[in-house]
N, C-alpha and C. Protein backbone atom coordinates (compact mmCIF):
# COMPACT_ATOMS: atom_id res chain seq x y z
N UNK A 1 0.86 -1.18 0.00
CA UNK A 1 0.00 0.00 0.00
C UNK A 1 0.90 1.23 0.00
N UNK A 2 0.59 2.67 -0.91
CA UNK A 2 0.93 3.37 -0.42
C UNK A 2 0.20 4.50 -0.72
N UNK A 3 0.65 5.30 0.57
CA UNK A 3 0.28 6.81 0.59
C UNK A 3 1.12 7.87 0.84
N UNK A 4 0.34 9.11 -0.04
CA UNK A 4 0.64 10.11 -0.07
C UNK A 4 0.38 10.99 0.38
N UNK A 5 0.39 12.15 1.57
CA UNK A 5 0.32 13.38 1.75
C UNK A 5 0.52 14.27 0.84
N UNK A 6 -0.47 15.02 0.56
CA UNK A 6 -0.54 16.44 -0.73
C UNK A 6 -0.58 17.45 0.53
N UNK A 7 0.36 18.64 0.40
CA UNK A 7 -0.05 19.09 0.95
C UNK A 7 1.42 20.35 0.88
N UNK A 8 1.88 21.55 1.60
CA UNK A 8 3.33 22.39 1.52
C UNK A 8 3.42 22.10 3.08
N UNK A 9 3.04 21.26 3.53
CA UNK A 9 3.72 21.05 4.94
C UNK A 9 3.11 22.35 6.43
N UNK A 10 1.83 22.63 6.27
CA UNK A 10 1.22 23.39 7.01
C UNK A 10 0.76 22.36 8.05
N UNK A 11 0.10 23.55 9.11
CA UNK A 11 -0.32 22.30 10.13
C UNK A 11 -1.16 21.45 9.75
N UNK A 12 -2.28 21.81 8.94
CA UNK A 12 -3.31 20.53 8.64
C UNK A 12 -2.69 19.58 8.04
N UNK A 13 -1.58 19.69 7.11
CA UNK A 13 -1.21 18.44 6.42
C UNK A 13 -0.22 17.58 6.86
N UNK A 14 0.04 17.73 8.22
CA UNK A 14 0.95 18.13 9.33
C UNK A 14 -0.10 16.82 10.32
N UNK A 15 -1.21 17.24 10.45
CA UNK A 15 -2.26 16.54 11.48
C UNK A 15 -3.18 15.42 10.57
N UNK A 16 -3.22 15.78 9.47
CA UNK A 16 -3.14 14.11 8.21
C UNK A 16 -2.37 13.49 8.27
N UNK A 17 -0.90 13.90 8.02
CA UNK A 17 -0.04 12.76 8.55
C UNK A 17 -0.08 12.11 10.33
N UNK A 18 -0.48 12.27 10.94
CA UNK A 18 -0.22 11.97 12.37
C UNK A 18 -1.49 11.24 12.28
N UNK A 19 -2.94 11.73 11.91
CA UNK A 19 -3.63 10.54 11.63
C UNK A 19 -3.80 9.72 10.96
N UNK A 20 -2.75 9.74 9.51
CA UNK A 20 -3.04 8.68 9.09
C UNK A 20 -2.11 7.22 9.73
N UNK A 21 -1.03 7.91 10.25
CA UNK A 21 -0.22 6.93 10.64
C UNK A 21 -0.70 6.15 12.03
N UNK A 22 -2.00 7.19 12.76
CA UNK A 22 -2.47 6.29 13.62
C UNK A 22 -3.50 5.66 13.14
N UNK A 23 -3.76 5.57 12.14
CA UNK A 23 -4.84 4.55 11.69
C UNK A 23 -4.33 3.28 11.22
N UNK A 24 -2.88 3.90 10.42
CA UNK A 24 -2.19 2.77 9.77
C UNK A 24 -1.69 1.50 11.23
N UNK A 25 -1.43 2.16 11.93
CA UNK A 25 -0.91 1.60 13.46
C UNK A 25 -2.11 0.67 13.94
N UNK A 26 -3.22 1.24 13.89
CA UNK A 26 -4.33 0.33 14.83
C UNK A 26 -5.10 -0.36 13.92
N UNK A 27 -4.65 -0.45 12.44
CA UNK A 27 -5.27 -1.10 12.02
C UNK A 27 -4.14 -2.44 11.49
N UNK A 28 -2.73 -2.08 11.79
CA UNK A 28 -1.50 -2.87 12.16
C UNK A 28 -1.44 -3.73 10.47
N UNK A 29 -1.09 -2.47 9.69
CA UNK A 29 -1.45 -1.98 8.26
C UNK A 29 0.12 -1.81 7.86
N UNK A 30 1.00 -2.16 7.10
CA UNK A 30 2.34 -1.67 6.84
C UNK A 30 2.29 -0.96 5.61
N UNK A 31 2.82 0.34 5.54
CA UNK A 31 2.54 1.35 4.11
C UNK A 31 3.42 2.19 4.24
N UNK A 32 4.34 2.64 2.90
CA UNK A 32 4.78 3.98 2.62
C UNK A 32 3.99 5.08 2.56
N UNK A 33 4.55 6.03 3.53
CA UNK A 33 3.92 7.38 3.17
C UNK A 33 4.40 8.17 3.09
N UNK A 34 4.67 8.80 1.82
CA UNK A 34 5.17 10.00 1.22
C UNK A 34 4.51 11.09 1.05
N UNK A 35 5.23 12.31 1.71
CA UNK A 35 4.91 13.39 1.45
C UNK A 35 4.93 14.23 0.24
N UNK A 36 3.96 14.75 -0.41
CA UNK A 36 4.43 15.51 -1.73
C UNK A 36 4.03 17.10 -1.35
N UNK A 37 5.13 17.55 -1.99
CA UNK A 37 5.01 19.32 -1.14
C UNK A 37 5.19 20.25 -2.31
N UNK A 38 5.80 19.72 -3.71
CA UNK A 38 5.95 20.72 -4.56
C UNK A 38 4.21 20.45 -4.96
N UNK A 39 3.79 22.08 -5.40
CA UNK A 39 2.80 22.12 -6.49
C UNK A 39 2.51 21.60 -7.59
N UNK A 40 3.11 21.45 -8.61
CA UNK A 40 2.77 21.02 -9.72
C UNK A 40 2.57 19.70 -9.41
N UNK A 41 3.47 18.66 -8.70
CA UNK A 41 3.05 17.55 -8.46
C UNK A 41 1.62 17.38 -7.36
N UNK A 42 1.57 18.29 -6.92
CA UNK A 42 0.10 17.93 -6.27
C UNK A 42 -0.82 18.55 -7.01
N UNK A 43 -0.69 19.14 -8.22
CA UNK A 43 -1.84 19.92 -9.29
C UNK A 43 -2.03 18.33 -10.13
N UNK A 44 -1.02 17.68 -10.07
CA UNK A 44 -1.22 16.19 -11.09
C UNK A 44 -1.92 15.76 -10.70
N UNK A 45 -2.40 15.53 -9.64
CA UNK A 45 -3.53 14.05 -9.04
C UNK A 45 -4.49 15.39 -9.07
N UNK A 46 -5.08 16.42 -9.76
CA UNK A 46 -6.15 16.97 -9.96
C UNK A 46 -7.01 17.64 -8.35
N UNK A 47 -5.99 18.17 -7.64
CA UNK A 47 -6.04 18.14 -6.02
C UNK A 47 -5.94 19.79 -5.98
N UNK A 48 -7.49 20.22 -5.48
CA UNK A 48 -7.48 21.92 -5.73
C UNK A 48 -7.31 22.39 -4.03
N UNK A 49 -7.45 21.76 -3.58
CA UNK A 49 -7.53 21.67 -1.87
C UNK A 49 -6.88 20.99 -1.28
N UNK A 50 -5.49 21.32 -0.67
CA UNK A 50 -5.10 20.62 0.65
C UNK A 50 -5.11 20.74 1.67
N UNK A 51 -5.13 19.76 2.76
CA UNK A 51 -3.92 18.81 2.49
C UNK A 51 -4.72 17.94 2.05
N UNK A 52 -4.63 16.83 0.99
CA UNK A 52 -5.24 15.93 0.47
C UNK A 52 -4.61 14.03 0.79
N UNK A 53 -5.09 13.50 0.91
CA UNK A 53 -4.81 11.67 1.15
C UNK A 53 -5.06 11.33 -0.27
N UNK A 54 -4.23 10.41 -1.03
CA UNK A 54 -4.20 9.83 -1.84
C UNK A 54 -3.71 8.29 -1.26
N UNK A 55 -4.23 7.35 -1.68
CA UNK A 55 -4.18 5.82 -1.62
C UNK A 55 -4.13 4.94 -2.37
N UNK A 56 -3.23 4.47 -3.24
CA UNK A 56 -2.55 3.97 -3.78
C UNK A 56 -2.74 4.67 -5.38
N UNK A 57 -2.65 5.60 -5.47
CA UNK A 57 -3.08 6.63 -6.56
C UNK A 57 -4.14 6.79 -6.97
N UNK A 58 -4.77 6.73 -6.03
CA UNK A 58 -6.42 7.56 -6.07
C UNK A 58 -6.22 8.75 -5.06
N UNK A 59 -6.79 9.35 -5.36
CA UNK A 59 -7.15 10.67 -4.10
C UNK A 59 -8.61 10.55 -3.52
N UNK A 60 -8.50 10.27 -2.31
CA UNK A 60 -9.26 9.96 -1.37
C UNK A 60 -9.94 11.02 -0.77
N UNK A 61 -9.53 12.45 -0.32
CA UNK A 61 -10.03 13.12 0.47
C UNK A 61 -8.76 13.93 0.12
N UNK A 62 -9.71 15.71 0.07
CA UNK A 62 -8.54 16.98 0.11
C UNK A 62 -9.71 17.84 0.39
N UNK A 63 -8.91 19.21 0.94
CA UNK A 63 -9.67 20.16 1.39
C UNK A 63 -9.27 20.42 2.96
N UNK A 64 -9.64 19.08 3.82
CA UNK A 64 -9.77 19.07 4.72
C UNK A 64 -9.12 18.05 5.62
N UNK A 65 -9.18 17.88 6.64
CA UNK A 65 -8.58 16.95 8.33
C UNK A 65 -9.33 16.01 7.83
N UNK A 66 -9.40 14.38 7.75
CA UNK A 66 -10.17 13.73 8.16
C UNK A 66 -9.73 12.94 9.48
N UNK A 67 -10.41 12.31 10.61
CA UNK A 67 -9.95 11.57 11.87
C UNK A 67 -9.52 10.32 11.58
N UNK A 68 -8.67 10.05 12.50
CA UNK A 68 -8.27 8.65 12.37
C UNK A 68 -9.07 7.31 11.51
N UNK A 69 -10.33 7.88 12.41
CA UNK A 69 -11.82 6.52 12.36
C UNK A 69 -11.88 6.39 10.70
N UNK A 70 -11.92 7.56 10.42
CA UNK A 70 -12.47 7.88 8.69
C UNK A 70 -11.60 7.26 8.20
N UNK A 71 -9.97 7.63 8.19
CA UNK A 71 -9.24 7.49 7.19
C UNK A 71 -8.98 5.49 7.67
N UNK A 72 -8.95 5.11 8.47
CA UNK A 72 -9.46 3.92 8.38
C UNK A 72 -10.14 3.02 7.65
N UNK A 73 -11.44 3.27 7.75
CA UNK A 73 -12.78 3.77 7.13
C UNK A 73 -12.08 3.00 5.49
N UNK A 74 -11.39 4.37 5.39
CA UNK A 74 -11.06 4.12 3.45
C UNK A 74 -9.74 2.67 3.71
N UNK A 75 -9.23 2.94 4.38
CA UNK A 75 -7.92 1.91 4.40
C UNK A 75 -8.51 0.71 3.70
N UNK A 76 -9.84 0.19 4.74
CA UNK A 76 -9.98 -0.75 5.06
C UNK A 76 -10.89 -1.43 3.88
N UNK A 77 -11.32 -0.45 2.54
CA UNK A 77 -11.97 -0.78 1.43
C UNK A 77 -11.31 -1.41 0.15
């Protein structure tokens, strides 16, 4: 599996990473997660809002925080 953080490294994309990695943890899930911080590469996955979750090159959620539970939620589909 992997994921990506979209995002220039602000706090929200900052508090996506910290939940996704506690989801990845309790759901005892092993995954790369890479941060992507230049623009143009986060204009590629079509991402007008960050910080955005992408999962295994889909984009899952941008705009906004989602919680642990949620991003789970998608893990687990």
């Amino acid at each position: 599996m992997n994921i990506k953080i979209l995002g220039t490294g602000c706090p929200n994309c900052q508090r996506l990473e910290a939940n996704t990695k506690q989801a990845l943890e309790e759901l005892e899930i092993k995954a790369d997660i890479e941060k992507v911080t230049e623009i143009q590469d986060i204009m590629s996955y079509g991402i007008m809002g960050t910080p955005a979750l992408v999962i295994d090159g889909e984009a899952k959620i941008s705009g906004r925080v989602p919680n642990a539970e949620e991003i789970k939620e998608l893990l687990e589909k």
